[in-house]
C-alpha atoms as a PDB file:
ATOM      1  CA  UNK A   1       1.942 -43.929  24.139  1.00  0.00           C
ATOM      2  CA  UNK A   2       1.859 -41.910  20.905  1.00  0.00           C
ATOM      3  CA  UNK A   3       5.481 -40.101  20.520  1.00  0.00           C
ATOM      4  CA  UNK A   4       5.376 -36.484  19.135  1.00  0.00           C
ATOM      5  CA  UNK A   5       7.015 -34.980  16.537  1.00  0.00           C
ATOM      6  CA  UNK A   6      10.256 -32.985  17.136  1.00  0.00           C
ATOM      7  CA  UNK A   7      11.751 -29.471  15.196  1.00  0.00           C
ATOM      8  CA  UNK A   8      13.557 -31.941  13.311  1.00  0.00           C
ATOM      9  CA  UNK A   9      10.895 -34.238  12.019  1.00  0.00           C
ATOM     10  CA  UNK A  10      11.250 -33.939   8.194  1.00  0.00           C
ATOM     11  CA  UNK A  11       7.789 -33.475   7.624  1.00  0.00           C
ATOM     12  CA  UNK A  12       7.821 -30.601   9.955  1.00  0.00           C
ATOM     13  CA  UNK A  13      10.429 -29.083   8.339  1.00  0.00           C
ATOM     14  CA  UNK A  14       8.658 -29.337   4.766  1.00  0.00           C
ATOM     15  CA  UNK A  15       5.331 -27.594   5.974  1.00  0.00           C
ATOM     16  CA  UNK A  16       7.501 -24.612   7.610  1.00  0.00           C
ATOM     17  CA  UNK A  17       9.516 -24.261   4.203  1.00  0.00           C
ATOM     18  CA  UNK A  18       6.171 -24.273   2.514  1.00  0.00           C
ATOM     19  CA  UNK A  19       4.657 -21.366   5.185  1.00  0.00           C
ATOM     20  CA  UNK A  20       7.800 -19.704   4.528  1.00  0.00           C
ATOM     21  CA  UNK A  21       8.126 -19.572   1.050  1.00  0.00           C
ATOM     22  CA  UNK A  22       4.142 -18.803   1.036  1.00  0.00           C
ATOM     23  CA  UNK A  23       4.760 -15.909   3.125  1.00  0.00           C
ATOM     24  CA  UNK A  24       8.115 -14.669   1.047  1.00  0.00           C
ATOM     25  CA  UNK A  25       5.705 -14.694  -2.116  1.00  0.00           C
ATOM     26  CA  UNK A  26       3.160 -12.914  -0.664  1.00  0.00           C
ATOM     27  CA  UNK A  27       5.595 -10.022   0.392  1.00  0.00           C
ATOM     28  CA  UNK A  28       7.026 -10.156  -3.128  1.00  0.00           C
ATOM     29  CA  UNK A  29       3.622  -9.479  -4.170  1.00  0.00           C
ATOM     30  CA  UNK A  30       3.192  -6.398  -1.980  1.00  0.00           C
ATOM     31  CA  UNK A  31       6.374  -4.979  -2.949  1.00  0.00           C
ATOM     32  CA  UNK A  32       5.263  -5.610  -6.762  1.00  0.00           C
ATOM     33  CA  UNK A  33       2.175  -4.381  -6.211  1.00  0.00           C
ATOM     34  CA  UNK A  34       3.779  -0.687  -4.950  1.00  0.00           C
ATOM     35  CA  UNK A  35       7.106  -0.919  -7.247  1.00  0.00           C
ATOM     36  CA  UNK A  36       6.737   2.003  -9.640  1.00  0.00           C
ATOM     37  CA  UNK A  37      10.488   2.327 -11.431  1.00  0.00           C
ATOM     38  CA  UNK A  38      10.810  -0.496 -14.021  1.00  0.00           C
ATOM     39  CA  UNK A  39      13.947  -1.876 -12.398  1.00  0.00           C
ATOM     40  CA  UNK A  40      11.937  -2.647  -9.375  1.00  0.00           C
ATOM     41  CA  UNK A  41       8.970  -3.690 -11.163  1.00  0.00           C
ATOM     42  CA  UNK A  42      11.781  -5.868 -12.851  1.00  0.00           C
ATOM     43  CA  UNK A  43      13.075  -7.047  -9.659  1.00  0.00           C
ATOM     44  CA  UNK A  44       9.719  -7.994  -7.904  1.00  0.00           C
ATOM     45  CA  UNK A  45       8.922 -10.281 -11.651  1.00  0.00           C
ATOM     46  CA  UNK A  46      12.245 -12.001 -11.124  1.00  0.00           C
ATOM     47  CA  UNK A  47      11.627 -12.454  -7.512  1.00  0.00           C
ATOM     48  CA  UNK A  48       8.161 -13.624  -7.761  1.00  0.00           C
ATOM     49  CA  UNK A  49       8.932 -16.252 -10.594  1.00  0.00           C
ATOM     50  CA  UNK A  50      11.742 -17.909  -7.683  1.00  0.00           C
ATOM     51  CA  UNK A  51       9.696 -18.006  -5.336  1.00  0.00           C
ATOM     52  CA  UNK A  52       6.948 -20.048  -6.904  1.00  0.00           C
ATOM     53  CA  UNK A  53       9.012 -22.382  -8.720  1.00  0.00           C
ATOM     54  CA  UNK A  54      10.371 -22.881  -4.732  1.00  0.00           C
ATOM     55  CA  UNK A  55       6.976 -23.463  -3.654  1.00  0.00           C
ATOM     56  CA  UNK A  56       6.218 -25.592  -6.310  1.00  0.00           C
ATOM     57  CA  UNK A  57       8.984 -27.385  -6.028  1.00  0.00           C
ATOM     58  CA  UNK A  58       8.391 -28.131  -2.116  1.00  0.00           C
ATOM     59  CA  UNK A  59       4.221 -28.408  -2.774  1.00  0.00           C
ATOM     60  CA  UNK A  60       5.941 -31.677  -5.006  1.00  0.00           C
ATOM     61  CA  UNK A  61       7.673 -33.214  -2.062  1.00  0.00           C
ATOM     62  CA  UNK A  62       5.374 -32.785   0.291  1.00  0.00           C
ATOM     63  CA  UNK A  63       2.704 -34.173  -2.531  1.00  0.00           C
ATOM     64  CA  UNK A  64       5.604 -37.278  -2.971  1.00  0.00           C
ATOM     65  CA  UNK A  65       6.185 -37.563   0.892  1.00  0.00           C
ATOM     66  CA  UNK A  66       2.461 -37.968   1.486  1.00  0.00           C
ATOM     67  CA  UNK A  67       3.009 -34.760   3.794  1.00  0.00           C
ATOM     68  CA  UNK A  68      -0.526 -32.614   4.182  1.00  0.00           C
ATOM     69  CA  UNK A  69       0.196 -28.749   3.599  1.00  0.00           C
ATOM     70  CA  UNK A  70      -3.038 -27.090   3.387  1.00  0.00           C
ATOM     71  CA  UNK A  71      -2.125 -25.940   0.158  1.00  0.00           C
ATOM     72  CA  UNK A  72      -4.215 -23.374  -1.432  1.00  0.00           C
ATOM     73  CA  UNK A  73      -4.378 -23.247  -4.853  1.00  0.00           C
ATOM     74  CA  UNK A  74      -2.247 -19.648  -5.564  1.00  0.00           C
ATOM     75  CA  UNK A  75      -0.850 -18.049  -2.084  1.00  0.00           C
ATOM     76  CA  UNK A  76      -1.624 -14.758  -3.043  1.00  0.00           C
ATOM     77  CA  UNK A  77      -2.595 -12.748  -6.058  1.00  0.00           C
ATOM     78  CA  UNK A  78      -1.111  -9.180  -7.026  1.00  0.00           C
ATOM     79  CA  UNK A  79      -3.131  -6.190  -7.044  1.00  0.00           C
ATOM     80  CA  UNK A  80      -3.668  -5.517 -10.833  1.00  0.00           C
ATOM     81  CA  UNK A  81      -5.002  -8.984 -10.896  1.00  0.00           C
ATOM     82  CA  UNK A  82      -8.142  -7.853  -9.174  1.00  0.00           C
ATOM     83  CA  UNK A  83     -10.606  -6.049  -9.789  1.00  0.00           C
ATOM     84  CA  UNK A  84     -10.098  -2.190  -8.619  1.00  0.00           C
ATOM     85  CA  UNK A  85      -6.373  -3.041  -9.007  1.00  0.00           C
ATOM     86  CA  UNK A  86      -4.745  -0.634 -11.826  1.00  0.00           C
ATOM     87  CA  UNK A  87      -1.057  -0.259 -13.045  1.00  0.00           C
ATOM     88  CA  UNK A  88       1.497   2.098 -11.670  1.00  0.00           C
ATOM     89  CA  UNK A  89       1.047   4.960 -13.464  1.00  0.00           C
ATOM     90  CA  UNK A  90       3.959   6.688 -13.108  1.00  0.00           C
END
């Protein structure tokens, strides 16, 4: 009988940190990719530079635990980054 994995398994736990941090940078990203006054341009930089050393951090454990994530290589890209993506202009 194969016994499955609780809320509290720490391997669980990793992969939601890592789908929650994933999804925090990707909403950083949206709110960089609308942010028009430097502070919150600012702000969004500062926030999105956290978040991936987080989810670097945690793509190392998982990597060091032997833990599979499904990692993709970037979690999300900003708008400007793309083509048809242009700076705030205002």
């Amino acid at each position: 009988m194969r016994r499955q994995r609780s809320d509290n398994d720490p391997a669980q736990q990793l992969r939601r940190e890592l789908q929650d941090t994933a999804l925090a940078l990707r909403c950083a990203y949206e709110r960089f990719n609308y942010a028009c006054e430097p502070e919150l341009v600012e702000s969004s930089v500062y926030e999105i530079n956290s978040l991936k050393a987080r989810y670097n951090y945690l793509i190392r454990r998982a990597k060091e635990q032997s833990v599979p994530t499904g990692e993709r290589a970037e979690p999300c890209v900003a708008a400007a980054a793309t083509e048809g993506g242009g700076p705030c202009l205002s």
